[in-house]
Protein backbone atom coordinates (compact mmCIF):
# COMPACT_ATOMS: atom_id res chain seq x y z
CA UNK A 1 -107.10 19.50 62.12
CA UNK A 2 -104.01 19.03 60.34
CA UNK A 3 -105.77 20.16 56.73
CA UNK A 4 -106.61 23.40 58.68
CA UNK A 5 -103.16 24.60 59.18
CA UNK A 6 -101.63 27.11 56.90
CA UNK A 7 -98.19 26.84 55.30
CA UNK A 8 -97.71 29.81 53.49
CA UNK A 9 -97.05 33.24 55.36
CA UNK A 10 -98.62 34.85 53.17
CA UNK A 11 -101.93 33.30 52.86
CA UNK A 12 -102.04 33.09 56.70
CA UNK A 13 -101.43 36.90 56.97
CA UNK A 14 -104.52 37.26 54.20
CA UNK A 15 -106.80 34.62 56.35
CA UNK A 16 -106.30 36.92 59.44
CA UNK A 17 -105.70 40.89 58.19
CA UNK A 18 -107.71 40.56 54.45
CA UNK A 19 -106.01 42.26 51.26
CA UNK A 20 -103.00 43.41 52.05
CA UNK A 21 -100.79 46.20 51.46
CA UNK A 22 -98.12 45.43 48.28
CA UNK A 23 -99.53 42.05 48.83
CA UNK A 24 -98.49 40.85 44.70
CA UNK A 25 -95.05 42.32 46.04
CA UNK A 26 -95.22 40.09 49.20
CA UNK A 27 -96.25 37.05 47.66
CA UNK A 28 -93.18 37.80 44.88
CA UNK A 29 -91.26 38.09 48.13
CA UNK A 30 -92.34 34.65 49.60
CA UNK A 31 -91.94 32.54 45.93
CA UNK A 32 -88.31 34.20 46.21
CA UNK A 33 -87.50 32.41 49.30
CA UNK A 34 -88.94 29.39 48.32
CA UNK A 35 -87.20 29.12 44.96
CA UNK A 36 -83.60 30.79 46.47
CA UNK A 37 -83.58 32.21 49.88
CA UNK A 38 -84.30 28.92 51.80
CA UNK A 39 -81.15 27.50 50.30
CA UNK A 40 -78.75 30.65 50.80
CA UNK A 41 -80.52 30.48 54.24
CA UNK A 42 -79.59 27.15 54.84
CA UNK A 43 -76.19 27.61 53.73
CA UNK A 44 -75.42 30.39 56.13
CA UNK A 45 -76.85 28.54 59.46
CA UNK A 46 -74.77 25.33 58.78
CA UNK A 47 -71.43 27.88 57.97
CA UNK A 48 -71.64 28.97 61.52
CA UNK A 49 -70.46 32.16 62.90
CA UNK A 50 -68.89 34.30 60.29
CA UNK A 51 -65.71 35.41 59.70
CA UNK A 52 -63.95 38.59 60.84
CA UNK A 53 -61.14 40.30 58.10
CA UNK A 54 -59.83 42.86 60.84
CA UNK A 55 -56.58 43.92 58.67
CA UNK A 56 -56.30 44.08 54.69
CA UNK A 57 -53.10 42.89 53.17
CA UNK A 58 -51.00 45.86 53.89
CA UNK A 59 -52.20 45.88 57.55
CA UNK A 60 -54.93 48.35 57.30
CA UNK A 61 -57.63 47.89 59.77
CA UNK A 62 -60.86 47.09 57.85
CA UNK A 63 -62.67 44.91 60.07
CA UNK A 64 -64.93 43.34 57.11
CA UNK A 65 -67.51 40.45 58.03
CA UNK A 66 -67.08 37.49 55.66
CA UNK A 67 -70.21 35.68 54.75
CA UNK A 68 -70.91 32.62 52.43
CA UNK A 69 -71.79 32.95 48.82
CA UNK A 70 -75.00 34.47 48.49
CA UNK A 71 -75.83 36.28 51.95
CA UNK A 72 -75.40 39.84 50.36
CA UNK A 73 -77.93 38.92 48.07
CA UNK A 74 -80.44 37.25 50.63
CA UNK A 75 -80.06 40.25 52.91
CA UNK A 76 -80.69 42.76 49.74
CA UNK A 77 -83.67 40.89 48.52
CA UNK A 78 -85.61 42.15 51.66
CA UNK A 79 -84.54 45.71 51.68
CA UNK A 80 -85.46 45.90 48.06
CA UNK A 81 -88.57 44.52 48.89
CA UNK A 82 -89.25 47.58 51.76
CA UNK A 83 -88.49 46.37 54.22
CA UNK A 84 -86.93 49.96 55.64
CA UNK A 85 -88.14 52.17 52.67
CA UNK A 86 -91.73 51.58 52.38
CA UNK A 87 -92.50 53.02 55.80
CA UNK A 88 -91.75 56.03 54.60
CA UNK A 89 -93.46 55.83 51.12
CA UNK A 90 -96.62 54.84 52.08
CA UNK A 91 -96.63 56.41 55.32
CA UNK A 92 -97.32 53.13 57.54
CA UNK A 93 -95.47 50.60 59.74
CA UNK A 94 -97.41 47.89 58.85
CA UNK A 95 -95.83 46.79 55.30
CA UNK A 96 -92.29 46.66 57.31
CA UNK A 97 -94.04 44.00 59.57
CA UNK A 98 -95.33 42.11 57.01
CA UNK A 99 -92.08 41.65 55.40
CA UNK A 100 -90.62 41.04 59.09
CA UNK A 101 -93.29 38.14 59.17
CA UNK A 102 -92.55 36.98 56.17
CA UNK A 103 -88.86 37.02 56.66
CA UNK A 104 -88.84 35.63 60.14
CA UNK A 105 -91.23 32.36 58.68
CA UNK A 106 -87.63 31.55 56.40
CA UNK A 107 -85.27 33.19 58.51
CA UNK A 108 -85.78 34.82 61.76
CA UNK A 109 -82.32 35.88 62.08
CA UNK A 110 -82.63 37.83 59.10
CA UNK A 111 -85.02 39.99 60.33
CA UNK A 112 -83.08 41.59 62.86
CA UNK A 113 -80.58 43.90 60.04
CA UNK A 114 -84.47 44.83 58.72
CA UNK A 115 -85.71 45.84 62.08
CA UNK A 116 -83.01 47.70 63.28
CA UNK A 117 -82.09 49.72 60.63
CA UNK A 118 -85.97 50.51 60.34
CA UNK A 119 -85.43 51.62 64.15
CA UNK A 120 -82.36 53.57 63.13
CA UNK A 121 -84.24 55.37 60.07
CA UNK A 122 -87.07 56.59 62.15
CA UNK A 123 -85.34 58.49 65.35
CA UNK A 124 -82.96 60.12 62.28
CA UNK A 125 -86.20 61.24 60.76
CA UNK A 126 -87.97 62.03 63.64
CA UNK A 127 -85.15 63.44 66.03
CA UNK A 128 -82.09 64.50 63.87
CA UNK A 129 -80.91 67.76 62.35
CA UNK A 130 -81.87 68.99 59.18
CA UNK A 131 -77.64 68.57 57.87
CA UNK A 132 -78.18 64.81 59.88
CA UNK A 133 -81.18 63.86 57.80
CA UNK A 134 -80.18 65.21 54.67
CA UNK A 135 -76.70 63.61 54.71
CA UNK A 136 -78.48 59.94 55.82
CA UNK A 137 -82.00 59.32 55.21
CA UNK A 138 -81.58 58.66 51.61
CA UNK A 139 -79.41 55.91 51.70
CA UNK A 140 -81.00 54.25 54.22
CA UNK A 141 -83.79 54.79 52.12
CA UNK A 142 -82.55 53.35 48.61
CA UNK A 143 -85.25 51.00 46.64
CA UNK A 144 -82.85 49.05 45.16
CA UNK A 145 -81.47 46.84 47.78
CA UNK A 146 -78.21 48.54 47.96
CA UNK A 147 -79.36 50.73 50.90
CA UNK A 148 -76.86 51.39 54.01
CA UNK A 149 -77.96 49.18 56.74
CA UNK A 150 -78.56 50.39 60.31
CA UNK A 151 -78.49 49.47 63.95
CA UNK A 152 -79.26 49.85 67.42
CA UNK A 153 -76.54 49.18 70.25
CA UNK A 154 -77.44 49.85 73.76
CA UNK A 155 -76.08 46.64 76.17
CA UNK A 156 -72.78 46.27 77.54
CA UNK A 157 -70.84 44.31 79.37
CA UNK A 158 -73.02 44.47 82.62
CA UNK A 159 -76.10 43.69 80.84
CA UNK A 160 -78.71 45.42 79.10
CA UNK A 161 -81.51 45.27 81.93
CA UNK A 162 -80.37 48.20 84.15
CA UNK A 163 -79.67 50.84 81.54
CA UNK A 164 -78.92 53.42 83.94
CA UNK A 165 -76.10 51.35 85.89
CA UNK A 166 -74.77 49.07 83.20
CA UNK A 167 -74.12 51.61 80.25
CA UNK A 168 -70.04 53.19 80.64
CA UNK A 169 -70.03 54.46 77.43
CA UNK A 170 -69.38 58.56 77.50
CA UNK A 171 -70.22 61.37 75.14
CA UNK A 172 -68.12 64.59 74.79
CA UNK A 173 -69.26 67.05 72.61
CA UNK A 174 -66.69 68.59 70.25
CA UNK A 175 -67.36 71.17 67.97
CA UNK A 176 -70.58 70.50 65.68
CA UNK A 177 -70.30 66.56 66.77
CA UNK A 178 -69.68 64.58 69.74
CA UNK A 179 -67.31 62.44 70.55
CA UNK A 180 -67.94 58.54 72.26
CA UNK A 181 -65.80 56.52 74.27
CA UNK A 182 -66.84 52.90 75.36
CA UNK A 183 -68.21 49.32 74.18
CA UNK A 184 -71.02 47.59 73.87
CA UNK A 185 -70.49 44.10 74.04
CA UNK A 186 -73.91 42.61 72.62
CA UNK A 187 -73.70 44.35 69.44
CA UNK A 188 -76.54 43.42 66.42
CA UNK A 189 -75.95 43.83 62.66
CA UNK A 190 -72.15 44.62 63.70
CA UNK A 191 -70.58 46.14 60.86
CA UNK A 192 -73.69 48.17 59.93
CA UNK A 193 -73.11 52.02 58.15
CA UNK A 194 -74.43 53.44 61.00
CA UNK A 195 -76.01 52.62 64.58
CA UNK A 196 -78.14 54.24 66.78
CA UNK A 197 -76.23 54.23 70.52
CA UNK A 198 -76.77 54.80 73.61
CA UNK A 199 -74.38 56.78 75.72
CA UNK A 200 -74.20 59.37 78.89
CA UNK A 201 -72.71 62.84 78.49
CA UNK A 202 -70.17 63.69 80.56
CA UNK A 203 -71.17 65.00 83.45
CA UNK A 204 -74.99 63.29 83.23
CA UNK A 205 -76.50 61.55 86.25
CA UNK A 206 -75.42 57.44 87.06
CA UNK A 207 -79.22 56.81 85.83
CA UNK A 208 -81.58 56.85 82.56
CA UNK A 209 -81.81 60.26 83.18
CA UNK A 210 -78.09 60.75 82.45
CA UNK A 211 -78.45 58.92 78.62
CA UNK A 212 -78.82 60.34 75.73
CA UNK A 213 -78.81 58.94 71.60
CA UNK A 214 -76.19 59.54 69.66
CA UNK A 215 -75.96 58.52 65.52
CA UNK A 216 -72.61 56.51 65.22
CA UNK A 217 -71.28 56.12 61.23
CA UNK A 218 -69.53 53.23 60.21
CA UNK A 219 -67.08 56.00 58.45
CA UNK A 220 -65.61 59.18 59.25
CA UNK A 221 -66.25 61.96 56.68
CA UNK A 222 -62.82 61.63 56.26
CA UNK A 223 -63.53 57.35 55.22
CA UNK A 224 -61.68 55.88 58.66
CA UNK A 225 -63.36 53.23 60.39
CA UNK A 226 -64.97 55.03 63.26
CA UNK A 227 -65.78 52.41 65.11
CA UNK A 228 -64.04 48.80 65.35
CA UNK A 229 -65.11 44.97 65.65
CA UNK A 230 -63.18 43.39 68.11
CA UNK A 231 -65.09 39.93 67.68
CA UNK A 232 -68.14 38.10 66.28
CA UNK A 233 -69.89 36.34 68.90
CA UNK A 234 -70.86 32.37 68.30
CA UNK A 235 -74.00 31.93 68.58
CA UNK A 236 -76.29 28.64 68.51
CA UNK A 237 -78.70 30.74 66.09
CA UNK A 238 -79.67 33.71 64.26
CA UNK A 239 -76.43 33.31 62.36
CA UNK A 240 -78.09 35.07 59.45
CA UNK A 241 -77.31 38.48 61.70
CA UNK A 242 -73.88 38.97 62.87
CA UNK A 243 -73.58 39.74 66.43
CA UNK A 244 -70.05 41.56 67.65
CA UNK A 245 -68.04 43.35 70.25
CA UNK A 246 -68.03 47.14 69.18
CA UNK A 247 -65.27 49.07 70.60
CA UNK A 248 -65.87 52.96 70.38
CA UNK A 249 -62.55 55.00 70.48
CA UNK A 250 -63.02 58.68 69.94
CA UNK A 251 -66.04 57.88 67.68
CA UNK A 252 -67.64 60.96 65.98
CA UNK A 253 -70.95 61.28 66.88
CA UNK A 254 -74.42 62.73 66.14
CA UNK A 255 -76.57 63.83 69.14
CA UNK A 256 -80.46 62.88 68.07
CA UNK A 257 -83.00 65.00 70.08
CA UNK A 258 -82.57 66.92 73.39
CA UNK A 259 -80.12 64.96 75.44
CA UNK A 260 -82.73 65.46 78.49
CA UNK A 261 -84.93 63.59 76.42
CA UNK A 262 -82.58 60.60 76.05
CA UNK A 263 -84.30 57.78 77.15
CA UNK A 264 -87.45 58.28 75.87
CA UNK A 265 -85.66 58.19 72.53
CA UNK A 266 -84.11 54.82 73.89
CA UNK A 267 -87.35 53.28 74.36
CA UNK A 268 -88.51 54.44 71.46
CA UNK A 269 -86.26 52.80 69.22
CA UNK A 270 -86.31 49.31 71.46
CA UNK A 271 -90.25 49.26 71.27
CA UNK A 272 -90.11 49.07 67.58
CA UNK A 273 -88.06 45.83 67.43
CA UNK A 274 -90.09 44.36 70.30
CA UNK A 275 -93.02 44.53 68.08
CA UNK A 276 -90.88 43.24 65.59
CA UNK A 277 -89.30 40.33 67.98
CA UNK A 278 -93.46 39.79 68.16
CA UNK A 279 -94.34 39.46 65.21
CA UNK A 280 -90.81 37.03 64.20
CA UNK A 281 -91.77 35.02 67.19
CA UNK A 282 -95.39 34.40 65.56
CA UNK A 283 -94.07 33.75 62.10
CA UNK A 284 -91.34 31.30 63.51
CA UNK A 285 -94.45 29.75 65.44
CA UNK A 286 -96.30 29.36 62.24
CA UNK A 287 -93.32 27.54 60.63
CA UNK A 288 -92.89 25.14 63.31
CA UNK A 289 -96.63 24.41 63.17
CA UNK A 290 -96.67 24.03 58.81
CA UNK A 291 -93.52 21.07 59.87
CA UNK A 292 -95.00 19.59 62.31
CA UNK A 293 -98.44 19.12 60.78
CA UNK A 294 -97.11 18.18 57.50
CA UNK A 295 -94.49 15.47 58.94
CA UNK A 296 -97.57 14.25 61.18
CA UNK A 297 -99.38 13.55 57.71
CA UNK A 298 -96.39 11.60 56.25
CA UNK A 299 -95.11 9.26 59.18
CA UNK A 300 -97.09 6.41 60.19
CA UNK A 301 -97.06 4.46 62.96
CA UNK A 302 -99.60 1.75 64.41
CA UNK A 303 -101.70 1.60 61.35
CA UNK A 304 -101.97 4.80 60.38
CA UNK A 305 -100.35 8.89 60.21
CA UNK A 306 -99.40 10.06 63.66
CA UNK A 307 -101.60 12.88 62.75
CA UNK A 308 -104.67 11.31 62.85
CA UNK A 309 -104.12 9.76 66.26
CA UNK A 310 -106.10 11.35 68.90
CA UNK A 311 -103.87 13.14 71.06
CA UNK A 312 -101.65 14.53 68.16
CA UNK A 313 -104.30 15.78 66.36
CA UNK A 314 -105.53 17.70 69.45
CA UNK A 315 -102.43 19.04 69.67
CA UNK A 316 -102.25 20.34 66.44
CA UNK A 317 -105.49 21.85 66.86
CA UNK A 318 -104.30 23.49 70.36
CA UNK A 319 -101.16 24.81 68.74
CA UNK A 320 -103.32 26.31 65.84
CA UNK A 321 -105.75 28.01 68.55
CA UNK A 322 -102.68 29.43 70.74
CA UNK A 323 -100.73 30.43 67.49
CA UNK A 324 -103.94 32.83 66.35
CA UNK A 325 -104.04 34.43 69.48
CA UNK A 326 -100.52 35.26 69.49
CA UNK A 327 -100.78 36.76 65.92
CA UNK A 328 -103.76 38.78 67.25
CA UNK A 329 -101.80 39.90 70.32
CA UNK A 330 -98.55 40.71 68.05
CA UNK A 331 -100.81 42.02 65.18
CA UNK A 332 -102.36 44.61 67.60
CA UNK A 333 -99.12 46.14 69.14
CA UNK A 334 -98.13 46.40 65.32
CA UNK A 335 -101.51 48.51 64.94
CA UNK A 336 -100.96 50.44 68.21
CA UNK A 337 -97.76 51.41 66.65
CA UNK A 338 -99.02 52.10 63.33
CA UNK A 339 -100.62 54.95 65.04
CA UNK A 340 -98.60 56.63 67.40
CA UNK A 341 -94.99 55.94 66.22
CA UNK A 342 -94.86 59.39 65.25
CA UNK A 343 -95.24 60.80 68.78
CA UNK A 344 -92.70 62.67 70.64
CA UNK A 345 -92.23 63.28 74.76
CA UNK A 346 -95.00 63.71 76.27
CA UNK A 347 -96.77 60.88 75.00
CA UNK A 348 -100.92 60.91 74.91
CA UNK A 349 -102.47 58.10 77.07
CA UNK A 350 -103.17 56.25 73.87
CA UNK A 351 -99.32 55.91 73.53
CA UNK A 352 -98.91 54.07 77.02
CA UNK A 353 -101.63 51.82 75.68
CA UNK A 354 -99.40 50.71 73.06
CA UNK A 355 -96.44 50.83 75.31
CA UNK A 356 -98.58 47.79 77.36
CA UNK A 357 -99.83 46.14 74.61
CA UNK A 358 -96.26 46.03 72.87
CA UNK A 359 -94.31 44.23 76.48
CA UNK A 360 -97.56 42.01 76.93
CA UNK A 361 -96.55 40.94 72.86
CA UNK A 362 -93.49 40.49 73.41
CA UNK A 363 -93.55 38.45 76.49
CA UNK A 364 -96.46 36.04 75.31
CA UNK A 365 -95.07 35.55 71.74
CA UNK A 366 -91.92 34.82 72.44
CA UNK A 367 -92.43 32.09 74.65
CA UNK A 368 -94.96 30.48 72.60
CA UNK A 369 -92.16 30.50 69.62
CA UNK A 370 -89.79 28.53 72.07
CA UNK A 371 -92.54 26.10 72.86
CA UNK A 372 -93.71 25.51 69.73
CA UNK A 373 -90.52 24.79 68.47
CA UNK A 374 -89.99 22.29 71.34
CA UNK A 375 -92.98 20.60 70.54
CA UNK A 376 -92.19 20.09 66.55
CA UNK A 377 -89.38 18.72 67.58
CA UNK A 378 -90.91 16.35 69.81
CA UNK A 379 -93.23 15.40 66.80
CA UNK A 380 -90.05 14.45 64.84
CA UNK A 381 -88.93 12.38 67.30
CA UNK A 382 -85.05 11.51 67.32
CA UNK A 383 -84.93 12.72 63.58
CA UNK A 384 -85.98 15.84 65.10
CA UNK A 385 -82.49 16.77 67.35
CA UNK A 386 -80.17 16.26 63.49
CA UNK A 387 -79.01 18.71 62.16
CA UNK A 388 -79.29 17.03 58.94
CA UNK A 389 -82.87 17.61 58.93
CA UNK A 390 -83.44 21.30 60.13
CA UNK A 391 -86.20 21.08 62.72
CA UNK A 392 -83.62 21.32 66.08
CA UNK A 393 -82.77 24.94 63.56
CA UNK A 394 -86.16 26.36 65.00
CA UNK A 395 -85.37 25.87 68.51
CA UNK A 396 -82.00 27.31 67.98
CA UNK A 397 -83.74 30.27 66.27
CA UNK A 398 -86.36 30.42 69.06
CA UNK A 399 -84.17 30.75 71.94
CA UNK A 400 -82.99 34.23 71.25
CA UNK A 401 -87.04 35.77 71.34
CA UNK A 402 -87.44 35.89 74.92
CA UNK A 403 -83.95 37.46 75.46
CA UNK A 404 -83.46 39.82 72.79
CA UNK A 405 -84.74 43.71 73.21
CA UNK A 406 -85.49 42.73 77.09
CA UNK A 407 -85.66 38.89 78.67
CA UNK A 408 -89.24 38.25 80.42
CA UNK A 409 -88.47 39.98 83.25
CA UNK A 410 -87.75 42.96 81.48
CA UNK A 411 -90.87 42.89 79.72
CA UNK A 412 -92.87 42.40 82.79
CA UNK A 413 -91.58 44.96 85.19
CA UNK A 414 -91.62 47.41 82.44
CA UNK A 415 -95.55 46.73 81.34
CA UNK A 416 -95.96 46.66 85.44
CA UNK A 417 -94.59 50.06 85.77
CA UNK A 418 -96.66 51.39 82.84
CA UNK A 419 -99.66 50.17 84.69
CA UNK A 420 -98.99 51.32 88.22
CA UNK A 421 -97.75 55.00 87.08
CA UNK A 422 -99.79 55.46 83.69
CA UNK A 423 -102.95 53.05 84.51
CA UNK A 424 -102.49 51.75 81.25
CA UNK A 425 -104.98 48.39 82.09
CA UNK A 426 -107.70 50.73 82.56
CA UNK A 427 -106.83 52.21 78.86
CA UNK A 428 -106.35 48.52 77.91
CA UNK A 429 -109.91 47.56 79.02
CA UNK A 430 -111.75 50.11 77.72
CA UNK A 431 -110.16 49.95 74.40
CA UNK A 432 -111.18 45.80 74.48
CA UNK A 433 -114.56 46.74 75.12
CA UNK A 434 -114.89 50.03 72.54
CA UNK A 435 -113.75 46.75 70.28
CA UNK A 436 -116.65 44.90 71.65
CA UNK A 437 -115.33 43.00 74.57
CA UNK A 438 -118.31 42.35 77.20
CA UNK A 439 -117.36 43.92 80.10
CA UNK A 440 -117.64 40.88 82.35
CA UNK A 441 -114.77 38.93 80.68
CA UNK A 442 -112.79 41.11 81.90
CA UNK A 443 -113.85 41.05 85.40
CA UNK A 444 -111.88 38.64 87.04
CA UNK A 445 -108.11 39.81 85.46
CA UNK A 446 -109.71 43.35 86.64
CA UNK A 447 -109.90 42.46 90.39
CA UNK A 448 -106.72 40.43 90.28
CA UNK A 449 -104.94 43.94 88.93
CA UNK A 450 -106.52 45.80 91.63
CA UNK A 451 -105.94 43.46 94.57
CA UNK A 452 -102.02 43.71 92.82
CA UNK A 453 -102.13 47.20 93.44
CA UNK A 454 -102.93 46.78 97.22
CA UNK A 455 -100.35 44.61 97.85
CA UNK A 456 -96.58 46.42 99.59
CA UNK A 457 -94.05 46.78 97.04
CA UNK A 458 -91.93 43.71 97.27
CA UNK A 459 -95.10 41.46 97.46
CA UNK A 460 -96.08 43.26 93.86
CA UNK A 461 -92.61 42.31 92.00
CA UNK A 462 -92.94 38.48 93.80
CA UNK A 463 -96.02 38.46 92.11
CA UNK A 464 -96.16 40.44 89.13
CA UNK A 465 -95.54 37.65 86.84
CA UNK A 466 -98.90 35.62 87.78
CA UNK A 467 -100.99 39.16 87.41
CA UNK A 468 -98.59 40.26 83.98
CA UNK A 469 -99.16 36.51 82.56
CA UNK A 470 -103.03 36.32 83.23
CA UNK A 471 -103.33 39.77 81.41
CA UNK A 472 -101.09 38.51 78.50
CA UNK A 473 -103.05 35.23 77.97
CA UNK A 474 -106.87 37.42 78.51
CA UNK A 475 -105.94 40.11 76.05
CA UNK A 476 -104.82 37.87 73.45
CA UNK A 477 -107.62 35.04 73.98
CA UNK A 478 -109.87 37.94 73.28
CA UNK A 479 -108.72 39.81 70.72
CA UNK A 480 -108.67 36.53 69.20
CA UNK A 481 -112.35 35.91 69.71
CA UNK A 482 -115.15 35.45 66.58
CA UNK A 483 -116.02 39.26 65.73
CA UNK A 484 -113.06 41.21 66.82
């Protein structure tokens, strides 16, 4: 029923998790982007892709991003809220979600500078040198919303699927740094103080194997630009994060971890903003459901509100059911990671858990963002594709879910491969029913897995979307169940 749905991030996030943590410093965080941020917000989208300063008036390459009036202040208010810091301080992942779900419910876009610069924080942390972490920690770490802000850039021009093939950009070590040599042409947060990227030392193998993570400042010690901005990318959304073409000449470089370790470290990073894409997808799914059911209770047609006619209302009520199953799916990866974020190589079976929980997330959430955003706009009507009006914004803002940190078939063969080599459905199962899951629900996604696993190898990728789909839609129908 349309009285049923939530509008308030917040007080959906209390209906499903209970008290939660810094929640008078969430809610402070929500009244801010109803009394400001939604404007600023708005302001941004319809400015369009922003502007790129690349020389200053006496021809000095600078390559500044130019935003409308009020962005820096928008993309402080989260950081100063904790959205990077309070990992640390309290020692959890989970406040950085909430302020990701929050965030993503106004802004989705947003929430990308907040996510990556969380998933540059924690491989410095866990994976750099004392000299690395002393010299950038704290001001990625700053509580007053002047923080530096970070990044993670891993695709290039031949795509960001087949890591091993597609990235060209090399790694020289020089001295007490390395040195990089490349581009990445899909590059998030461009014009961050430092980024997290992925490279192959000289020499490595034309596979994962051969890449290693490397720390990339904005700045040389000596205050160059160490990196440049060839472009900003137009986008149709998430113009709230400014997406470029990094070129990388002779960049100075920090080497994070073992380079034989490399990828792991890659994956580690990417897995923490596709929980995040998760739980952004949810929060953008919750929007779309708070406009749809409240311009359902104000248009009428044939007599009475359009959302008290039969078929709508079912709608709204199917929407409401699919959207609390994705928050349970995406709300469990978060907890998953909560716990074992701290790991390093080689990772306990309870770590490939989360590794299948977090693609399954991914996969299922996103879509249901894009559809749900289809379907407000279908509510609206014609009113629904203007501009004028914002709805046709959340489709925009939707599209990106599904692609970013890994399209679907990313997500798939990756949470296929952690099953076949790791038996990670097995973990998945008994975990479900130590959470008091009746075996026998799980029976029938069981012997499709298994018959999966008898089938030759080409026959398992033709069909690995059917068998990665069922499991997606099971685990989060019963998470989502009365009692768990």
């Amino acid at each position: 029923m349309e009285e049923d749905v939530v509008h308030s991030p917040v007080e959906y996030l209390k209906s499903r998790l209970g008290p939660l943590p810094a929640e008078a410093e969430l809610g402070a965080y929500e009244h801010w982007w109803l009394e400001q941020g939604q404007g600023i917000s708005q302001a941004v989208d319809r400015a369009g892709t922003p502007w790129l300063r690349m020389y200053d008036q006496l021809g000095k390459r600078v390559d500044e991003i130019l935003y409308p009036p009020g962005y820096r202040s928008m993309l402080q208010r989260g950081y100063q809220a904790g959205a990077v810091w309070r990992a640390f301080a309290d020692g959890s992942l989970l406040p950085c979600y909430l302020i990701g779900y929050v965030t993503s419910f106004f802004d989705p876009g947003l929430y990308c500078p907040y996510i990556v610069s969380l998933s540059t924080a924690i491989p410095i942390s866990k994976y750099g040198s004392q000299p690395i972490r002393e010299r950038f920690l704290p001001m990625l770490l700053r509580q007053d919303g002047q923080g530096w802000q970070g990044a993670t850039w891993m695709t290039e021009a031949a795509g960001g699927s087949d890591l091993g093939a597609a990235i060209e950009t090399t790694a020289k070590e020089e001295g007490d740094h390395w040195v990089l040599e490349g581009e990445k042409y899909f590059a998030s947060n461009a014009g961050a103080d430092l980024a997290v990227v992925a490279a192959r030392p000289i020499g490595g193998p034309k596979t994962v194997r051969g890449l290693a993570l490397f720390l990339v400042p904005r700045l040389t010690p000596r205050g160059d630009l160490n990196y440049f901005l060839r472009r900003i990318k137009d986008k149709i959304g998430t113009r709230s994060v400014p997406t470029g073409e990094v070129e990388l000449r002779h960049s100075e470089a920090y080497l994070l971890g073992r380079v034989e370790e490399g990828i792991y470290l890659i994956l580690e990073v990417l897995n923490l903003s596709r929980v995040g894409n998760s739980v952004g997808s949810v929060a953008l799914a919750q929007r779309a459901l708070s406009e749809a059911s409240t311009f359902a209770r104000q248009r009428v047609a044939f007599g009475k509100p359009i959302g008290q006619q039969p078929l709508l209302r079912r709608q709204i009520e199917e929407k409401g059911v699919l959207l609390h199953e994705s928050f349970c799916l995406a709300w469990e990866a978060v907890r998953l990671l909560d716990q074992v974020w701290q790991e390093r190589p080689r990772y306990s079976e309870h770590y490939h858990l989360f590794r299948l929980i977090a693609h399954l997330a991914k996969y299922w959430t996103a879509e249901v963002a894009v559809q749900t955003a289809k379907w407000t706009m279908e509510v609206y009507g014609g009113v629904g594709v203007l501009s004028e009006h914002g709805v046709e914004r959340l489709l925009r803002e939707a599209m990106i879910l599904p692609i970013w940190e890994g399209t679907p078939h990313r997500q798939i063969l990756d949470g296929m491969e952690v099953i076949e080599r790791k038996a990670a459905d097995r973990a998945l199962f008994d975990y479900l029913i130590e959470k008091g899951v009746d075996s026998r629900q799980l029976a029938e996604t069981s012997d499709l897995l298994e018959t999966w696993r008898g089938w030759h190898a080409d026959r398992r990728e033709a069909e690995a979307e059917i068998v990665f789909g069922n499991l997606a839609r099971t685990t989060a129908s019963l998470l989502a169940a009365p009692g768990m």
